[in-house]
Protein backbone atom coordinates (compact mmCIF):
# COMPACT_ATOMS: atom_id res chain seq x y z
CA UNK A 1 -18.67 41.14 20.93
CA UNK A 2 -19.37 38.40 18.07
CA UNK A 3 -17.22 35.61 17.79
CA UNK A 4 -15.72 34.58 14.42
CA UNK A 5 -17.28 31.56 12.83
CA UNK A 6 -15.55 30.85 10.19
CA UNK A 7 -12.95 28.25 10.35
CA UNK A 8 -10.11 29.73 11.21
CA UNK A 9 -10.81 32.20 13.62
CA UNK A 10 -12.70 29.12 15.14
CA UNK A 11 -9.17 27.61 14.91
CA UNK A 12 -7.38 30.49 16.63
CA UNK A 13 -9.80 30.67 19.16
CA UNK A 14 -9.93 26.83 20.27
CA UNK A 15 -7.86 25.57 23.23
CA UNK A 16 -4.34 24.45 22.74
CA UNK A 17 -5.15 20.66 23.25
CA UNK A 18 -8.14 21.17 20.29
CA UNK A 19 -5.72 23.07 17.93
CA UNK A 20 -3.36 20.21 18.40
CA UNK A 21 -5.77 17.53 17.54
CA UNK A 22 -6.51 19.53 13.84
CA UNK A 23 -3.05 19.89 13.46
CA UNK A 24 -2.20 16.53 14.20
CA UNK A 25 -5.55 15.27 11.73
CA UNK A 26 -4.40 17.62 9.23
CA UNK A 27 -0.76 16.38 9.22
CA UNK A 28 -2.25 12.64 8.56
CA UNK A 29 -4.41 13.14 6.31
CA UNK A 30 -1.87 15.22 4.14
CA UNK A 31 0.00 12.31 4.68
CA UNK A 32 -1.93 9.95 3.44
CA UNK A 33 -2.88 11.82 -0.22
CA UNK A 34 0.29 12.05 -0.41
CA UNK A 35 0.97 8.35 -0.18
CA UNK A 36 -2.31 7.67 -1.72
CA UNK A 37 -0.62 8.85 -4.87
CA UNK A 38 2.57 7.30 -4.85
CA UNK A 39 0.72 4.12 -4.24
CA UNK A 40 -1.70 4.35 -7.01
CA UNK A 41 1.35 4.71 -9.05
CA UNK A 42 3.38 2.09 -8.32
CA UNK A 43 0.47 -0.18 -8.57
CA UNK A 44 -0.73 1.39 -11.79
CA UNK A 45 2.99 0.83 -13.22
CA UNK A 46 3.05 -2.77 -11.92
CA UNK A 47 0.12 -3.42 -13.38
CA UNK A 48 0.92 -2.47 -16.62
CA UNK A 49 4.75 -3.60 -16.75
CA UNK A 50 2.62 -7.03 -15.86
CA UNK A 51 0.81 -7.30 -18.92
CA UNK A 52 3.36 -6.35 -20.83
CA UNK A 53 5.30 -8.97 -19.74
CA UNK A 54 3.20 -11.74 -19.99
CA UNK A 55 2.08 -10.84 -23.30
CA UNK A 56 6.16 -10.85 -24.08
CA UNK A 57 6.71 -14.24 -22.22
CA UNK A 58 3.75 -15.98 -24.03
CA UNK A 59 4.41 -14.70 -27.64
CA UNK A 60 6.81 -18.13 -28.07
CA UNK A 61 10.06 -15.76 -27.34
CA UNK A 62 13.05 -17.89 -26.08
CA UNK A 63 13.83 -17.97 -22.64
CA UNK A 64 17.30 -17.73 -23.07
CA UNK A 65 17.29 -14.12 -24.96
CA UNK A 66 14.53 -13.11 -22.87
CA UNK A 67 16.96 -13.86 -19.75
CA UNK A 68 19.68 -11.74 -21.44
CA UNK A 69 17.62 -8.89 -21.90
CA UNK A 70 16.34 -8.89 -18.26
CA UNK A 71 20.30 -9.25 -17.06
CA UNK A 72 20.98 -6.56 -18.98
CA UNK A 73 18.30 -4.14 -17.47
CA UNK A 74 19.80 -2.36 -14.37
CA UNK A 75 16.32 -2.82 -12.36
CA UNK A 76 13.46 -5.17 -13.01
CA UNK A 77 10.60 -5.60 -10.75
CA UNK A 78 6.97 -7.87 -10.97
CA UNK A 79 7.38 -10.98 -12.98
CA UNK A 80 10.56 -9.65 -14.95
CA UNK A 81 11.97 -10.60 -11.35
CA UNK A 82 10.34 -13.55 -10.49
CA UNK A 83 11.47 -14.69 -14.01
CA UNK A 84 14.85 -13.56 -13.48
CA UNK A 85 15.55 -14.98 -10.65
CA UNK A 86 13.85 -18.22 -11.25
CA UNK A 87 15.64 -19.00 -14.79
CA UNK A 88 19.28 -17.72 -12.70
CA UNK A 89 18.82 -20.57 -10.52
CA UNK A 90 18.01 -23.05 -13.14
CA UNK A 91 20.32 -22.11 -15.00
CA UNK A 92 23.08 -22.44 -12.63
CA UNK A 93 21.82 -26.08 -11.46
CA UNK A 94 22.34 -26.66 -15.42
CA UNK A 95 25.70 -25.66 -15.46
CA UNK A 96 26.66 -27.70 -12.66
CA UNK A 97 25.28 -30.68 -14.41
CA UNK A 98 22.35 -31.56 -12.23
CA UNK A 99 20.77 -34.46 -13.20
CA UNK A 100 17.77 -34.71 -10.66
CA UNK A 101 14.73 -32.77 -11.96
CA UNK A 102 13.09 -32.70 -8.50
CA UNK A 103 16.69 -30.74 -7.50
CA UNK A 104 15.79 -28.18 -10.71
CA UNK A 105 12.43 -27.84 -9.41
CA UNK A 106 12.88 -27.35 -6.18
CA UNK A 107 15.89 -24.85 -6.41
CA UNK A 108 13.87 -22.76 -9.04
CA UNK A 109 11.12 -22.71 -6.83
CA UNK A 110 12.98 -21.63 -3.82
CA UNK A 111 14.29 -18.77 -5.85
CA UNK A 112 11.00 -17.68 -6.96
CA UNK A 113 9.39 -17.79 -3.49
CA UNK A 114 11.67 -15.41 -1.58
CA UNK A 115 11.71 -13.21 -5.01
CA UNK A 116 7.69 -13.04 -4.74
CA UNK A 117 7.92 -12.28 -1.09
CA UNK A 118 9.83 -9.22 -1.83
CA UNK A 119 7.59 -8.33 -4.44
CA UNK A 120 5.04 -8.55 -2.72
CA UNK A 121 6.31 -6.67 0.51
CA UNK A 122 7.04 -3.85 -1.97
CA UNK A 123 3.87 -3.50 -3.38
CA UNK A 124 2.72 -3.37 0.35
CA UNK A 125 4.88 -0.69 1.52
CA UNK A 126 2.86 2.21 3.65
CA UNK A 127 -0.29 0.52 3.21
CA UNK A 128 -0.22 -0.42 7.18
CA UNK A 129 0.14 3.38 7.38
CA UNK A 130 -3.11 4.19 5.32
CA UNK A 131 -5.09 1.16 7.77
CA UNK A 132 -4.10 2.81 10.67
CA UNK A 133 -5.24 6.57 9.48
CA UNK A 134 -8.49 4.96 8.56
CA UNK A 135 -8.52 3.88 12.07
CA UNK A 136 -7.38 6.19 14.53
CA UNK A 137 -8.41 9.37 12.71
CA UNK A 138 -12.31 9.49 14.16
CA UNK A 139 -11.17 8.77 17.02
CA UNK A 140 -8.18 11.50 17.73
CA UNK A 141 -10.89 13.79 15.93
CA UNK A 142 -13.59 12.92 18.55
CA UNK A 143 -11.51 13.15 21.71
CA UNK A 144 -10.79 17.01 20.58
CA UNK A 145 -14.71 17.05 20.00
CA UNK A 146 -14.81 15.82 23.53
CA UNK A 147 -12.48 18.04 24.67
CA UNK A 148 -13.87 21.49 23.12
CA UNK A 149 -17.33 20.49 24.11
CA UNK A 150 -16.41 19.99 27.78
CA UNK A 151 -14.20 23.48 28.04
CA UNK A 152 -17.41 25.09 26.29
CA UNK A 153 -19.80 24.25 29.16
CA UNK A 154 -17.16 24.68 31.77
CA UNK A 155 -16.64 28.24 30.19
CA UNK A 156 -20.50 28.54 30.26
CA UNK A 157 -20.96 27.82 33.68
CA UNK A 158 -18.89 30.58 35.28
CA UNK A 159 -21.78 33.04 33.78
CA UNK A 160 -25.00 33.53 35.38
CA UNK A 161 -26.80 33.97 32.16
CA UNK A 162 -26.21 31.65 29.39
CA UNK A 163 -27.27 31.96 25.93
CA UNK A 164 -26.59 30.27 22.53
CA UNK A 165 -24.28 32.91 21.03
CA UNK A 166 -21.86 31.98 23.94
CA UNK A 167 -21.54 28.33 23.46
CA UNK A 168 -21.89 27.93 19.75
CA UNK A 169 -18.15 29.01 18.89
CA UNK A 170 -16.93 26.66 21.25
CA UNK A 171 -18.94 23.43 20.71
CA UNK A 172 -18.57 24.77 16.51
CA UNK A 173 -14.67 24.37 17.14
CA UNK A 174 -14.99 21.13 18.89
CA UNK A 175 -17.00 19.43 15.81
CA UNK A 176 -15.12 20.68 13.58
CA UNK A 177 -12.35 18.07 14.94
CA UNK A 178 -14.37 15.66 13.75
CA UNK A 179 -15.04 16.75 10.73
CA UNK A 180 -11.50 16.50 9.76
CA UNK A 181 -11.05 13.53 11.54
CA UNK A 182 -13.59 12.00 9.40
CA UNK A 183 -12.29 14.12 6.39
CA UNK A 184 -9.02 12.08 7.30
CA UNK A 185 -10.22 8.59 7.42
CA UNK A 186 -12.47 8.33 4.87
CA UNK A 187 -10.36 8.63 1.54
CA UNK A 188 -7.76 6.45 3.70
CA UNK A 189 -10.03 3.88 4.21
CA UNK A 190 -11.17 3.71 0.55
CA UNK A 191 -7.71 3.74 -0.64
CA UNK A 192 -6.92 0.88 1.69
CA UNK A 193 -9.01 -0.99 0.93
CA UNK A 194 -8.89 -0.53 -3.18
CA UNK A 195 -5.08 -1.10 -3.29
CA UNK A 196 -5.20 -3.98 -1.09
CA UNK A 197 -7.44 -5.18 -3.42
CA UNK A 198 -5.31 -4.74 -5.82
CA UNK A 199 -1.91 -6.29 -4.85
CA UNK A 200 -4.22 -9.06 -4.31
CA UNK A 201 -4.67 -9.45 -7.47
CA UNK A 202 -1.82 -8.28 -8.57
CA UNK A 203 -0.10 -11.21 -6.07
CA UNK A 204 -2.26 -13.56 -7.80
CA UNK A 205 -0.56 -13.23 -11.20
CA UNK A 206 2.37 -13.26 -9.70
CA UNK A 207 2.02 -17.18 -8.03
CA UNK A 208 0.45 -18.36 -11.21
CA UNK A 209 3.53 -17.13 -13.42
CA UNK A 210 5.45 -18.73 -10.78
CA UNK A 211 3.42 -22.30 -11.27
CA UNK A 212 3.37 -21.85 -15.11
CA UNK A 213 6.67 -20.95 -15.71
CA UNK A 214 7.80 -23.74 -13.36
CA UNK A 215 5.86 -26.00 -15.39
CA UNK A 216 7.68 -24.89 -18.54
CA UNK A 217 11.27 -25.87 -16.84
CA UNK A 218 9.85 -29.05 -15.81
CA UNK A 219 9.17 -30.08 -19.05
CA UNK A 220 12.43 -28.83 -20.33
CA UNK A 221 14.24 -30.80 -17.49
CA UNK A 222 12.11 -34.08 -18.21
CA UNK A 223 12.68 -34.24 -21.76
CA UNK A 224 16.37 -33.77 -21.48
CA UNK A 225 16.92 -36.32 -18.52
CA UNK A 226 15.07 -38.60 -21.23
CA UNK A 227 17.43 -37.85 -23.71
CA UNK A 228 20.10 -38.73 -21.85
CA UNK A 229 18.88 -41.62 -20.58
């Protein structure tokens, strides 16, 4: 009797602890496209909302109405955020008649910090999980290589005549666990890698809106202490 090479009658016929191992690979790496997706997305739209922005910010519109329209927006993310909350704060150390500008600088920093932190812990979500596919995936895939390559000789030496045709199917099954294991890691890896790259970037932008825009208040706070002095 022939065994079945094709995949998935090698799949029916491998042990339990080999079909496992594919199931297990196969569950990541659907996983991961999946996230690979929603990831390039929400960097895609970050990037874009990002030059939009700054081409809005530096086109001499005033702060004031550009605040309003960002209160008025139910969500904002990026550097309508950072903006957001960094005018808020100097705007409330206005109202309350501050007349230190190292006080306006330092609250409207503060703001902005913990506002870029979370910004930037968004645009990090699930990448961990993409790191650690890349990582562990050739290595789950090669312990059920390991595994269906050891029952395959066991198997084989409980005959007294051994040929080829018996051991192929089972060391056929075992490799293919690494296949997907590598089939796994790869576009995880690659994706890792390219969206770290870009929040990076993208992080970046972020700090030197921060430091421009901070600049900008300064100014305003220095020439109005003057005034009043």
């Amino acid at each position: 009797m022939q065994a079945d090479i094709s995949f998935w009658g090698l799949f029916w016929e491998a042990s339990f602890i080999v079909k496992l191992v594919m199931l297990t690979l196969l569950g990541l790496s659907i996983a991961s496209w999946a996230l690979i997706f929603q990831r390039r997305k929400v960097l895609a739209d970050a990037e874009i909302n990002t030059k939009k922005f700054e081409d809005k910010f530096w086109s001499g519109v005033d702060l004031s109405r550009l605040y309003s329209e960002m209160t008025a927006r139910q969500n904002v993310d990026g550097l309508e955020a950072l903006f957001k909350d960094g005018f808020k704060e100097f705007a409330r150390l206005k109202k309350n008649s501050v007349s230190s500008a190292q006080v306006y600088m330092d609250g409207t920093h503060r703001a902005m910090r913990v506002r870029l932190s979370r910004e930037v812990e968004q645009l990090e979500s699930h990448l961990s999980f993409l790191a650690t596919v890349g990582s562990i995936s050739p290595y789950i895939g090669l312990f059920g290589t390991v595994w269906g390559i050891m029952n395959a000789f066991l198997a084989l030496g409980q005959v007294q005549q051994a040929t080829l045709s018996m051991v192929a199917p089972g060391i056929a099954e075992a490799l293919i666990a690494t296949a997907m294991g590598l089939f796994a890691a790869i576009p995880s890896v690659l994706a890792y890698n390219s969206f770290a790259r870009r929040v990076e970037i993208l992080e970046t932008s972020y700090v030197n809106f921060c430091e421009e825009f901070a600049n900008i208040l300064h100014r305003q706070v220095t020439a109005n202490v003057s005034t009043t002095l």
